[in-house]
PDB file of N, CA and C in Angstrom:
ATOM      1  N   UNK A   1      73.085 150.874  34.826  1.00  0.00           N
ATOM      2  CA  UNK A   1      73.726 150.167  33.743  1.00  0.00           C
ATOM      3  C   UNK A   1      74.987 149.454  34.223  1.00  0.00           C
ATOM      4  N   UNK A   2      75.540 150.455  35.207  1.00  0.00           N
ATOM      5  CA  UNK A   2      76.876 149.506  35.747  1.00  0.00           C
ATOM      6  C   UNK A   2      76.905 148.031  36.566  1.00  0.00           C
ATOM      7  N   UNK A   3      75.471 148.193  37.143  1.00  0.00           N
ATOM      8  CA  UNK A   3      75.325 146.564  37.645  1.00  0.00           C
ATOM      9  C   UNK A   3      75.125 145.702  36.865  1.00  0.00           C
ATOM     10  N   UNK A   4      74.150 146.174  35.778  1.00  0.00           N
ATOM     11  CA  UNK A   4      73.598 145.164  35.049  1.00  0.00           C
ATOM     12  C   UNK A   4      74.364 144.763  33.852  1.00  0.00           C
ATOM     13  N   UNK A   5      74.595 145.912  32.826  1.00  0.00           N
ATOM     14  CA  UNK A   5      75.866 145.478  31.867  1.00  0.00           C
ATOM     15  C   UNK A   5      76.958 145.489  32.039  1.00  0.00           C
ATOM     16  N   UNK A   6      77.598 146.276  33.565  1.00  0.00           N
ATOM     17  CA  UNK A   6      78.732 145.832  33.919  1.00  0.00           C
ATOM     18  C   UNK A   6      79.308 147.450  33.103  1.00  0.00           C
ATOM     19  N   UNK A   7      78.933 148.599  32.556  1.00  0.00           N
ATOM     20  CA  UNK A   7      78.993 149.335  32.011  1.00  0.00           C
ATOM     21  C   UNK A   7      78.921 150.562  32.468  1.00  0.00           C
ATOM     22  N   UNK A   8      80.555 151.047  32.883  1.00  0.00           N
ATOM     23  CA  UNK A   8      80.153 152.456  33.440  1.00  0.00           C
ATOM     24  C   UNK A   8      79.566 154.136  32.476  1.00  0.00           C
ATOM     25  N   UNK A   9      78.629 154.045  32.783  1.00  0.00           N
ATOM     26  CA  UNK A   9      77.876 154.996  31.288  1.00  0.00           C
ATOM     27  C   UNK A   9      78.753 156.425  31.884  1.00  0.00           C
ATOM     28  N   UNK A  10      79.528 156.853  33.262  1.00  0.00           N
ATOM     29  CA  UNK A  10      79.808 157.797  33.827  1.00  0.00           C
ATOM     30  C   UNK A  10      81.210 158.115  33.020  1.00  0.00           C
ATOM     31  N   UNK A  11      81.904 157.022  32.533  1.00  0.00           N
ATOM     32  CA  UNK A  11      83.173 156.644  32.369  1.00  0.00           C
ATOM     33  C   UNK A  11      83.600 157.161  30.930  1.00  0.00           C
ATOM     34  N   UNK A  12      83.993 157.675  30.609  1.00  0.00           N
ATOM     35  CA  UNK A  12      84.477 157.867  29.066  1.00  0.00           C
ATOM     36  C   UNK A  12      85.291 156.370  28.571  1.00  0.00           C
ATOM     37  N   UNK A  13      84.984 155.702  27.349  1.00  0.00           N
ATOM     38  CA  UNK A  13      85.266 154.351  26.915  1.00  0.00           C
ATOM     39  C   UNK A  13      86.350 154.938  26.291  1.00  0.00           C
ATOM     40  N   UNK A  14      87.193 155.705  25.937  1.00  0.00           N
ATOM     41  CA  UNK A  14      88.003 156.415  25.202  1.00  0.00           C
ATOM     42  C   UNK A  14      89.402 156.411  25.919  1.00  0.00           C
ATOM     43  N   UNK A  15      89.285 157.327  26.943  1.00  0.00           N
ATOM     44  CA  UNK A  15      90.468 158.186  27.731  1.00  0.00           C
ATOM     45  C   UNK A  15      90.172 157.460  29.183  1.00  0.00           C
ATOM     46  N   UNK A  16      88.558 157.107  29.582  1.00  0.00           N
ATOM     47  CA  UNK A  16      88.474 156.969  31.382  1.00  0.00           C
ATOM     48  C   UNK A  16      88.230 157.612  31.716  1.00  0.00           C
ATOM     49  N   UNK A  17      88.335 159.056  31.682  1.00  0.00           N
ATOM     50  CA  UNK A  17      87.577 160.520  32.374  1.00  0.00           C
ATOM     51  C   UNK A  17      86.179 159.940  33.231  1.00  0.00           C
ATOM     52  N   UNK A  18      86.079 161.403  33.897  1.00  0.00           N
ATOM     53  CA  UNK A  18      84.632 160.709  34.439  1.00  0.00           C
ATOM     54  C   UNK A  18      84.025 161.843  33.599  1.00  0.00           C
ATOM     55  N   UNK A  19      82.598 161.349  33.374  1.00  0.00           N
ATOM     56  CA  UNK A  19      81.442 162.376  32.979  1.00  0.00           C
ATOM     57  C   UNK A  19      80.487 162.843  34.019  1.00  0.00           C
ATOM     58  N   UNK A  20      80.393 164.019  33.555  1.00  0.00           N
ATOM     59  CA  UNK A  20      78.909 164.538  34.825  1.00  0.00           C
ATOM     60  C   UNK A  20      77.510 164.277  33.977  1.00  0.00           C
ATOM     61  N   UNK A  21      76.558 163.886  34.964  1.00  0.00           N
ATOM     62  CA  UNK A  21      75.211 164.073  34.524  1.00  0.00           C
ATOM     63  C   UNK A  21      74.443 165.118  34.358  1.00  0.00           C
ATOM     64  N   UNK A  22      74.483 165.448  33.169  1.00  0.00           N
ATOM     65  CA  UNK A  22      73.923 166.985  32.969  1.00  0.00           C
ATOM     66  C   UNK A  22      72.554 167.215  33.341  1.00  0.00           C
ATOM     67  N   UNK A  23      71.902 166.521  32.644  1.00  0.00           N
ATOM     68  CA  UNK A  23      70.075 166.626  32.455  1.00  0.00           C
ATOM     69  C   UNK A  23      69.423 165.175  32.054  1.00  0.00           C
ATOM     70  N   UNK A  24      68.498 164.935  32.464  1.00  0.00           N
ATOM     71  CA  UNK A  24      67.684 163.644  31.923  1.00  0.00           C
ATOM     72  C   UNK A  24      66.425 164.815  31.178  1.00  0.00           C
ATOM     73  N   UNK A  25      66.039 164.173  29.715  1.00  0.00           N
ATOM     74  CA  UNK A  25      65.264 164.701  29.095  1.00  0.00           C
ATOM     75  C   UNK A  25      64.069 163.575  29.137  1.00  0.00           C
ATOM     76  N   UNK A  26      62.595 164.123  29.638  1.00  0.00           N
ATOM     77  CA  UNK A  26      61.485 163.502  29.435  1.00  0.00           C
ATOM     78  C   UNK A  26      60.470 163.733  28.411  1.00  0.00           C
ATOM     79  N   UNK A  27      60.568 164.929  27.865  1.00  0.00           N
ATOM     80  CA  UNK A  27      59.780 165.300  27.124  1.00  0.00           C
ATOM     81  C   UNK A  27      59.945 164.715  25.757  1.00  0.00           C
ATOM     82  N   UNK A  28      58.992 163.990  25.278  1.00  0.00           N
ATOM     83  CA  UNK A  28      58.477 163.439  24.102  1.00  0.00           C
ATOM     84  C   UNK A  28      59.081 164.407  23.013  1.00  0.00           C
ATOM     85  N   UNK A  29      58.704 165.427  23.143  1.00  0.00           N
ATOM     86  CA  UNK A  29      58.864 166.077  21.712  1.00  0.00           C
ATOM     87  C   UNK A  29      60.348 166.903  21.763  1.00  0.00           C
ATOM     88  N   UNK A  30      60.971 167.118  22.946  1.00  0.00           N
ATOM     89  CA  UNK A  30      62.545 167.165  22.933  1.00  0.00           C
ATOM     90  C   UNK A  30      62.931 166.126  22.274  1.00  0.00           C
ATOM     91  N   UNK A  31      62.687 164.885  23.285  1.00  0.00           N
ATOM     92  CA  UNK A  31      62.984 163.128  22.352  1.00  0.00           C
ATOM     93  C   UNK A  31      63.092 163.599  21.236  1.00  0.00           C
ATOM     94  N   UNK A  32      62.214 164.025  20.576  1.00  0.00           N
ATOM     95  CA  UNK A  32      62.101 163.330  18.938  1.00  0.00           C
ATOM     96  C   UNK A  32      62.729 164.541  17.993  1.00  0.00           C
ATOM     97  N   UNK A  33      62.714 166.343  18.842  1.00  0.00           N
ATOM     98  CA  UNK A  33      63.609 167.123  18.491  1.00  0.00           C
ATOM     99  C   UNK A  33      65.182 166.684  17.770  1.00  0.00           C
ATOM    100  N   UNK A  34      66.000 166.192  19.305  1.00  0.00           N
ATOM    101  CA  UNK A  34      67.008 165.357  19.168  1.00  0.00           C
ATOM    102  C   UNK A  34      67.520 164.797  18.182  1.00  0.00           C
ATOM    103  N   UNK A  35      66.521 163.748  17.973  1.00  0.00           N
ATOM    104  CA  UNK A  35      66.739 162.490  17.171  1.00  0.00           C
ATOM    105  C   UNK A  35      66.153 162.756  15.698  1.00  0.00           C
ATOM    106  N   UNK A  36      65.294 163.795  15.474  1.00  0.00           N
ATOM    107  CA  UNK A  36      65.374 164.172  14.166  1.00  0.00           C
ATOM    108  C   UNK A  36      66.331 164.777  13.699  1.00  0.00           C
ATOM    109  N   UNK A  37      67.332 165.993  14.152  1.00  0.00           N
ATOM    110  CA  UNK A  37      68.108 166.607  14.394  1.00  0.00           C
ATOM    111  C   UNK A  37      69.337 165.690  13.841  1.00  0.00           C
ATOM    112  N   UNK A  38      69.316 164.599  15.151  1.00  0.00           N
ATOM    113  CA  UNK A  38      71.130 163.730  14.339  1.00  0.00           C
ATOM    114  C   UNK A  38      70.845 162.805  13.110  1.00  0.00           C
ATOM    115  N   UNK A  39      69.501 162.858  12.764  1.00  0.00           N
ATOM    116  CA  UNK A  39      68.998 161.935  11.316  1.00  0.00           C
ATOM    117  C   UNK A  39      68.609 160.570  11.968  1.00  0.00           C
ATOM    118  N   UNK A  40      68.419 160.374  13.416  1.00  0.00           N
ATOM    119  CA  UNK A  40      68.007 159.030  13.693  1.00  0.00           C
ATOM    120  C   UNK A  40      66.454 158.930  13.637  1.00  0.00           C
ATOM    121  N   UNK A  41      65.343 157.417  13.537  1.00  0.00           N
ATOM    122  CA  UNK A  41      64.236 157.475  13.944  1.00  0.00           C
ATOM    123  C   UNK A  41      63.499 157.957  15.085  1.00  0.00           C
ATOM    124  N   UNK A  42      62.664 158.599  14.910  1.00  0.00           N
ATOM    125  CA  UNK A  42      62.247 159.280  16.325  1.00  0.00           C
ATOM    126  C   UNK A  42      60.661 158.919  16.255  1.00  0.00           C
ATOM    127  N   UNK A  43      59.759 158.359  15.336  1.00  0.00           N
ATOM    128  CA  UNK A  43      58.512 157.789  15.377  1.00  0.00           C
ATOM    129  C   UNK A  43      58.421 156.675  16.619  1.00  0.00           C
ATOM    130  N   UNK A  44      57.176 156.931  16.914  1.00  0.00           N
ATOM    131  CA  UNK A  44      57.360 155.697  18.269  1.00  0.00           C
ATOM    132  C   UNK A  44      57.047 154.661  17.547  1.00  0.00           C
ATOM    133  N   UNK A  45      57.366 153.266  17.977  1.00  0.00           N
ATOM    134  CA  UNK A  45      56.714 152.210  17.606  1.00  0.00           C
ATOM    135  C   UNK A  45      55.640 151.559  18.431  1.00  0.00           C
ATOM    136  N   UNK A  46      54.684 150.954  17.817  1.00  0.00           N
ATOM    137  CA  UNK A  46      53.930 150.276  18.153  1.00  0.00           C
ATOM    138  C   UNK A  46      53.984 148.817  18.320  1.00  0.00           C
ATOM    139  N   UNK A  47      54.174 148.297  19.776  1.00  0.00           N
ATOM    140  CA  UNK A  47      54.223 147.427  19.775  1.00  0.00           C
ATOM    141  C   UNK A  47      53.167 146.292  19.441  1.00  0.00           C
ATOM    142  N   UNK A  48      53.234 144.875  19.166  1.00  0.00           N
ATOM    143  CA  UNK A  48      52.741 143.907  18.746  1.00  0.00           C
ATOM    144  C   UNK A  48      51.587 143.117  19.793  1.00  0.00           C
ATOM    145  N   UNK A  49      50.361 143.655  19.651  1.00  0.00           N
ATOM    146  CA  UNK A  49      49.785 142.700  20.945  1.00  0.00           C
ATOM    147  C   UNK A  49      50.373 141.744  21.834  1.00  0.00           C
ATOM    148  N   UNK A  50      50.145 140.756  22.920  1.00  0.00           N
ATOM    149  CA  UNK A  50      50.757 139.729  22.959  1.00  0.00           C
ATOM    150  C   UNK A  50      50.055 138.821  22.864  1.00  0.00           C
ATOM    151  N   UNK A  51      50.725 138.014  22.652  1.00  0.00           N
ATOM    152  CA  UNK A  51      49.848 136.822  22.396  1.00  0.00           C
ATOM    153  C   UNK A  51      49.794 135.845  23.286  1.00  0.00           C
ATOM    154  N   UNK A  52      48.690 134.778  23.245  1.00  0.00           N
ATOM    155  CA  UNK A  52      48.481 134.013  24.328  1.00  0.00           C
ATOM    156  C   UNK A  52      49.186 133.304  24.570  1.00  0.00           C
ATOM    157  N   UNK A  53      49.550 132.479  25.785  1.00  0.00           N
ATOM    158  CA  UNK A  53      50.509 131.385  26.115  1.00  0.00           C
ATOM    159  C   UNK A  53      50.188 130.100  25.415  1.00  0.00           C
ATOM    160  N   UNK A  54      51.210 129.540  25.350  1.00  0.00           N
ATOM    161  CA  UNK A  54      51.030 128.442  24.690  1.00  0.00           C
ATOM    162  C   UNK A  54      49.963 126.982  25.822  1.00  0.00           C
ATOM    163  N   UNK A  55      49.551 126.306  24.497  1.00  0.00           N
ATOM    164  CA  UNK A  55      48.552 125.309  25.645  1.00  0.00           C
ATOM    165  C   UNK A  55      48.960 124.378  25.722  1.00  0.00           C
ATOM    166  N   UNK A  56      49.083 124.070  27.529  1.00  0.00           N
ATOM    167  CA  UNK A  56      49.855 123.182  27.882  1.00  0.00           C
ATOM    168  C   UNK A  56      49.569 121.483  27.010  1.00  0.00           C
ATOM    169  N   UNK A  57      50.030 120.368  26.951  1.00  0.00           N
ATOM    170  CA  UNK A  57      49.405 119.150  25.817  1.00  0.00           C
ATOM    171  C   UNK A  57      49.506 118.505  27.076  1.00  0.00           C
ATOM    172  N   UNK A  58      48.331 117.659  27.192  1.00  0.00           N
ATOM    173  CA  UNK A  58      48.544 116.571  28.332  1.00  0.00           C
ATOM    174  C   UNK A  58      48.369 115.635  27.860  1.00  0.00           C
ATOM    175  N   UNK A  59      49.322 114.638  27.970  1.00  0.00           N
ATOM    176  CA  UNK A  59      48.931 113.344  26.971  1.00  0.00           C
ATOM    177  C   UNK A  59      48.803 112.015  28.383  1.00  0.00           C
ATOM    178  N   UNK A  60      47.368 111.718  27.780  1.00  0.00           N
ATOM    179  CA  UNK A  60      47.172 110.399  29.668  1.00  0.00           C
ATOM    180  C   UNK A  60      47.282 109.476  28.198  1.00  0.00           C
ATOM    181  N   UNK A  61      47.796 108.513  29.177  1.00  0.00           N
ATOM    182  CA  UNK A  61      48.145 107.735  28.914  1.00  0.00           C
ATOM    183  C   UNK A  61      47.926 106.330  29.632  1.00  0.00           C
ATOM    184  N   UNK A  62      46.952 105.426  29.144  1.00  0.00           N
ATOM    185  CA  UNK A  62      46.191 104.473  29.769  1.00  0.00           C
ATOM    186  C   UNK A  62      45.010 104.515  30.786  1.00  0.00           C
ATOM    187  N   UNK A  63      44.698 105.832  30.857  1.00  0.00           N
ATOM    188  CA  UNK A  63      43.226 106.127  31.283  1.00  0.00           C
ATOM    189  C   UNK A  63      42.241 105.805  31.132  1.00  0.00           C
TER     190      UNK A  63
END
């Protein structure tokens, strides 16, 4: 995150402290433990097919 947003996630935005990395959680149903827990959405979403590219227009002109 710090390269890309320029955002030290280690950093407390508050005081500056540093933070330690405790645990990375993978499990799906911890996920959604969590996040039911602080009242946030925790349903996955489904994303939207994609859709096809657009078609290129060739316009000849005096052919």
């Amino acid at each position: 995150m710090k390269r890309v947003f320029r955002i030290d996630a280690l950093r407390c935005a508050k005081c500056g402290s540093e933070r330690r990395w405790i645990a990375a959680i993978t499990s799906v149903e911890a996920v959604a433990k969590i996040l039911d827990h602080l009242e946030l959405p925790s349903a996955l979403i489904q994303p939207s097919p994609p859709r096809a590219p657009p078609q290129a227009e060739f316009e000849f002109e005096g052919c």
